[in-house]
Structure formats: C-alpha cells, structure tokens
C-alpha atoms as a PDB file:
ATOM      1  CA  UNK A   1     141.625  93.589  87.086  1.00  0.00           C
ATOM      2  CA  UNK A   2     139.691  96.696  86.624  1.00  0.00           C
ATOM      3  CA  UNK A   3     137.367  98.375  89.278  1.00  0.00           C
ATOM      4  CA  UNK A   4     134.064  99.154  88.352  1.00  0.00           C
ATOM      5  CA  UNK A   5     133.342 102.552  89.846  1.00  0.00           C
ATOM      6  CA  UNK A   6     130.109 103.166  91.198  1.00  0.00           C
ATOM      7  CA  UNK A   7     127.933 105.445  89.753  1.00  0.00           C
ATOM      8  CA  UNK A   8     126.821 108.683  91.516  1.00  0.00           C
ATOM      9  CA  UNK A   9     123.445 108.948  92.491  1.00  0.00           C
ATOM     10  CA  UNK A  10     122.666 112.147  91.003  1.00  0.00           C
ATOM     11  CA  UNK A  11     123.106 110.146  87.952  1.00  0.00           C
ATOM     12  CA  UNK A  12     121.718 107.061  89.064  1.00  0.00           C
ATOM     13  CA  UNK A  13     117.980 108.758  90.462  1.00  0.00           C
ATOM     14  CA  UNK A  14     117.185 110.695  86.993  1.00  0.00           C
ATOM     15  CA  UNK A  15     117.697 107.281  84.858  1.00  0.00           C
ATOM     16  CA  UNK A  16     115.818 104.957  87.424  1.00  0.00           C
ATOM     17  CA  UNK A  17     112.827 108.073  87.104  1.00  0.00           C
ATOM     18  CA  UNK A  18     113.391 107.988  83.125  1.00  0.00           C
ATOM     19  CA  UNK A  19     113.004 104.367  82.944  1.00  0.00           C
ATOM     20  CA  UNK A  20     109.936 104.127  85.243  1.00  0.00           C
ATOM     21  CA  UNK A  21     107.959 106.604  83.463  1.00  0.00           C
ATOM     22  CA  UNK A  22     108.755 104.392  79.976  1.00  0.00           C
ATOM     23  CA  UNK A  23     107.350 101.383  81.357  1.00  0.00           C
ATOM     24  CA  UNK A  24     104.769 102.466  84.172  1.00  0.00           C
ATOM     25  CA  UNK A  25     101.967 100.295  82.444  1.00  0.00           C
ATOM     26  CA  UNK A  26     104.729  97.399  82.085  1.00  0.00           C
ATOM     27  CA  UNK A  27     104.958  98.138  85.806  1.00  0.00           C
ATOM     28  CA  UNK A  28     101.754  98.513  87.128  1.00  0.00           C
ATOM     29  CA  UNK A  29     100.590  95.046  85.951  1.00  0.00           C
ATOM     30  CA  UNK A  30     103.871  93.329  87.304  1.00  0.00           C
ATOM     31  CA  UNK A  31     103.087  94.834  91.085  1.00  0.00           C
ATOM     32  CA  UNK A  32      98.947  94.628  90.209  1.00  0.00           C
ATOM     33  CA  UNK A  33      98.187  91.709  88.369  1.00  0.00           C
ATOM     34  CA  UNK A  34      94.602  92.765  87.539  1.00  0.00           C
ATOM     35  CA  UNK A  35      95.920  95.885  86.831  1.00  0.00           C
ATOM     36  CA  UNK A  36      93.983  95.528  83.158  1.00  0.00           C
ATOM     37  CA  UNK A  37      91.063  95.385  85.018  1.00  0.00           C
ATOM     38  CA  UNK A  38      91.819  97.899  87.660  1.00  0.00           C
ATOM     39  CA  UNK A  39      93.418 101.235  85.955  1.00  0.00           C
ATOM     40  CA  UNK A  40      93.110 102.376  82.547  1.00  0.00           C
ATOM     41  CA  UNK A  41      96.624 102.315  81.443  1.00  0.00           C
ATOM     42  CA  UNK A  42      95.366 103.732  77.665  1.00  0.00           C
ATOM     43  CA  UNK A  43      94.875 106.854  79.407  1.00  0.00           C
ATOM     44  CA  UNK A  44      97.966 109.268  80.293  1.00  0.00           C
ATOM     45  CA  UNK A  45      99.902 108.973  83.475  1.00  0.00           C
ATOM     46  CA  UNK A  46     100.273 112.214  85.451  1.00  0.00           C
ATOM     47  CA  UNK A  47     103.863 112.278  86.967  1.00  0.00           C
ATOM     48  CA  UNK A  48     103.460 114.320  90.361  1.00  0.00           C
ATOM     49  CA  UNK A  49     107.406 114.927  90.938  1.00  0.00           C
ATOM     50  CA  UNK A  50     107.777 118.872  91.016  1.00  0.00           C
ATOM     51  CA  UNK A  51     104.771 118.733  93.420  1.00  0.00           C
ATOM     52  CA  UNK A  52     106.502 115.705  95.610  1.00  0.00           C
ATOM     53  CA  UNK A  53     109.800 117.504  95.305  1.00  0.00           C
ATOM     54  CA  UNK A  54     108.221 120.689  97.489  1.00  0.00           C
ATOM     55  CA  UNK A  55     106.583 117.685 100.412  1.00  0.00           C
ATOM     56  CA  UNK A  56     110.290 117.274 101.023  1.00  0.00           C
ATOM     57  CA  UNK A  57     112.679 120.168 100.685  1.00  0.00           C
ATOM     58  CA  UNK A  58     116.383 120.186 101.563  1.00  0.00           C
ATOM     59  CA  UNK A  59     117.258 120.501 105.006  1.00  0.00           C
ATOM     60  CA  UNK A  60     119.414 123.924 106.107  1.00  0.00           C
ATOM     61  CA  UNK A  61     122.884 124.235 104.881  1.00  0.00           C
ATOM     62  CA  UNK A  62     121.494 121.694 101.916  1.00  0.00           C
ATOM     63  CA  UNK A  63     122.289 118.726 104.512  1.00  0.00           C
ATOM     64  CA  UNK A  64     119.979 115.813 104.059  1.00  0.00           C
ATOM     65  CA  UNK A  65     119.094 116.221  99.892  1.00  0.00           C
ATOM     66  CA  UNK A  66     116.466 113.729  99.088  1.00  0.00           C
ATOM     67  CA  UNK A  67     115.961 111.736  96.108  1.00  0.00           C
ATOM     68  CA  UNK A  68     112.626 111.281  95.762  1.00  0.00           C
ATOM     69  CA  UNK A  69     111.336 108.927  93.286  1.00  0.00           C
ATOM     70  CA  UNK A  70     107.874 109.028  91.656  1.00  0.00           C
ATOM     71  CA  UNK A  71     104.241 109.911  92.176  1.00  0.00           C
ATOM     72  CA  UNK A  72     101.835 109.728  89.259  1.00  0.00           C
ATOM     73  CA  UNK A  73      98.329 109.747  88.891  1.00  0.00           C
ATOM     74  CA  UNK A  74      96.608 107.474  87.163  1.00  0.00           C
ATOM     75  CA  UNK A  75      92.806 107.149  85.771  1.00  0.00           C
ATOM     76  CA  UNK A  76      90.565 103.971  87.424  1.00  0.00           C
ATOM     77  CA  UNK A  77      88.868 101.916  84.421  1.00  0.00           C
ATOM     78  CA  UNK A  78      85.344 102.783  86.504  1.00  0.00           C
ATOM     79  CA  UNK A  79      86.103 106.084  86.827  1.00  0.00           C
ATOM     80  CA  UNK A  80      87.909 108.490  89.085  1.00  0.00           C
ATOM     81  CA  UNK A  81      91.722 108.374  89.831  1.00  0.00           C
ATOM     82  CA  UNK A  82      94.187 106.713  91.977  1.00  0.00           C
ATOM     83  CA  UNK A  83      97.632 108.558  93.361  1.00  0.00           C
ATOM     84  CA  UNK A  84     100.406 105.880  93.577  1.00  0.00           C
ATOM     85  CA  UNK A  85     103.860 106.407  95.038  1.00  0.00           C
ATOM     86  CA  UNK A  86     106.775 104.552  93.487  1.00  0.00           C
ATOM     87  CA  UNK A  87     110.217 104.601  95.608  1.00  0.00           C
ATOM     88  CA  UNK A  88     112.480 102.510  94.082  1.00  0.00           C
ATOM     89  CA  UNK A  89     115.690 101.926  96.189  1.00  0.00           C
ATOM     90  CA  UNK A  90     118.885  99.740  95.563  1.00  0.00           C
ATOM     91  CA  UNK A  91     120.426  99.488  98.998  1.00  0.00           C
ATOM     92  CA  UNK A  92     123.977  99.348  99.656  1.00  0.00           C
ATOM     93  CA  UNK A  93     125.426  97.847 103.027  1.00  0.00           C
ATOM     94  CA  UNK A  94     125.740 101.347 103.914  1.00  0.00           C
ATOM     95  CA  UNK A  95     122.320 101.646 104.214  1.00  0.00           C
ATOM     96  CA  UNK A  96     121.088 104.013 107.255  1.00  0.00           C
ATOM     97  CA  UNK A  97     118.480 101.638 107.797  1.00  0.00           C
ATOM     98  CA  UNK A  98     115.842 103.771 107.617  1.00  0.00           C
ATOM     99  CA  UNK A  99     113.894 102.783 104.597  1.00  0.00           C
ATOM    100  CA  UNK A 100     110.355 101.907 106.503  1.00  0.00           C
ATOM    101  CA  UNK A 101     110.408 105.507 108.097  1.00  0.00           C
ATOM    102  CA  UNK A 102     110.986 107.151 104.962  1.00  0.00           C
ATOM    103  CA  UNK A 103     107.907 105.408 103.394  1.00  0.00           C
ATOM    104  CA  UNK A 104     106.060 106.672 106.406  1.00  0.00           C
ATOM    105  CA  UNK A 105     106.990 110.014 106.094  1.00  0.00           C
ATOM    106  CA  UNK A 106     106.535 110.038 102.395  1.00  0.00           C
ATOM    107  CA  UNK A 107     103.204 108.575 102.268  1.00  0.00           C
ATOM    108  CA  UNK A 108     101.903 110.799 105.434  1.00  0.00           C
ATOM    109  CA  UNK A 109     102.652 114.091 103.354  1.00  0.00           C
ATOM    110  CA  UNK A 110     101.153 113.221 100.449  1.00  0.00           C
ATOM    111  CA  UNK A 111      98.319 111.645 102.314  1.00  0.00           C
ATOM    112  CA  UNK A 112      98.382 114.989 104.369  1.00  0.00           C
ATOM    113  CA  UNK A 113      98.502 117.246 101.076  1.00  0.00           C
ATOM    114  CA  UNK A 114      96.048 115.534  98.235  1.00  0.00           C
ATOM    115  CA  UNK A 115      93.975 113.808 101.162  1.00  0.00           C
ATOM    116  CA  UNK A 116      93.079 110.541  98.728  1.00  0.00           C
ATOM    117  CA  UNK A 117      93.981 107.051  98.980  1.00  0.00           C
ATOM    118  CA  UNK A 118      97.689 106.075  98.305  1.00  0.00           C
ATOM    119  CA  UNK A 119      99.334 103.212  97.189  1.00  0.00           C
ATOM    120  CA  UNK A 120     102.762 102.799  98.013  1.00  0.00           C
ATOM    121  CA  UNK A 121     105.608  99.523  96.766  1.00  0.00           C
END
C-alpha cells in the first residue's frame, strides 16, 4: 500500500490563500448569510497580507515563522468598509493547542494598528 506523504506547509498556506481570495464572495455568504445584504461583494476585495505579514514578524534566529492567513477589506452596501480576518487552520493531533490565543493576538494587533471593527472566523 502506498503512503500518502503529507504536504509541506509552505506549500499548503499559499494554495489555501489562492483559493480563498477566488471565492471570498462564495465565502462571505456561507459564514454571513445576509451577506447580500450586508457587503457589496460587486465591489473589489482589498487583501491586507503584506501589511498583516509586518503585525507578526519572525521571531530571532527565524524560530517561530508564522503563517498567517488573510485580511481583506471589504466595502459595506450602506457605505463605509469592514476589515475581516480569515485564519483558516487544518489541525493535526500535533496541534500546540494554542489556536484561541493566536486569534487573540491576531485580532489585538490589527485592532491595535487600523483601530476599526474586526471580524474574525
């Protein structure tokens, strides 16, 4: 029987971003389902990542890389914008178990940075 090896992330985080961005209206209305009503997905998405990529730089000796997934800004139907943070994460078992803290910290800095509401799933 042949072993399916896994796939690296470094090759798994650039397809899951690719893939998002190609279907971020398709997306939006599956996690918002008046999203119709709510953002005005004819309008261009903004995709935040360089500036999301600086909240969270490597730590010394380029311990501790992060993957961070998306940010984009999108335009409200009555006007004005909305910043929403996307993490999508397949855990293993090997999980550090620190998904909920991450979140924190993630939202915090951009909270701390664009000061504007954030939604985060």
């Amino acid at each position: 029987m042949l072993k399916k090896k896994p796939i690296a992330k470094s090759i798994d985080d650039p397809f899951w971003k690719s893939v998002l961005e190609q279907t971020f209206a398709h997306f939006l209305t599956f996690f918002f389902p008046n999203a119709n009503e709510v953002f005005a997905l004819d309008k261009k998405f903004e995709y935040l990542d360089k500036e999301f990529e600086t909240l969270f730089p490597p730590e010394p000796n380029n311990k501790g890389v992060r993957y961070v997934d998306k940010l984009v800004k999108v335009q409200l139907k009555e006007g004005g914008e909305k910043f929403i943070l996307c993490h999508i994460e397949v855990q293993s078992k090997r999980g550090k178990g620190d998904l909920a803290n991450r979140m924190f910290e993630y939202f915090y800095k951009i909270y701390d940075k664009y000061k504007v509401p954030i939604t985060a799933n």
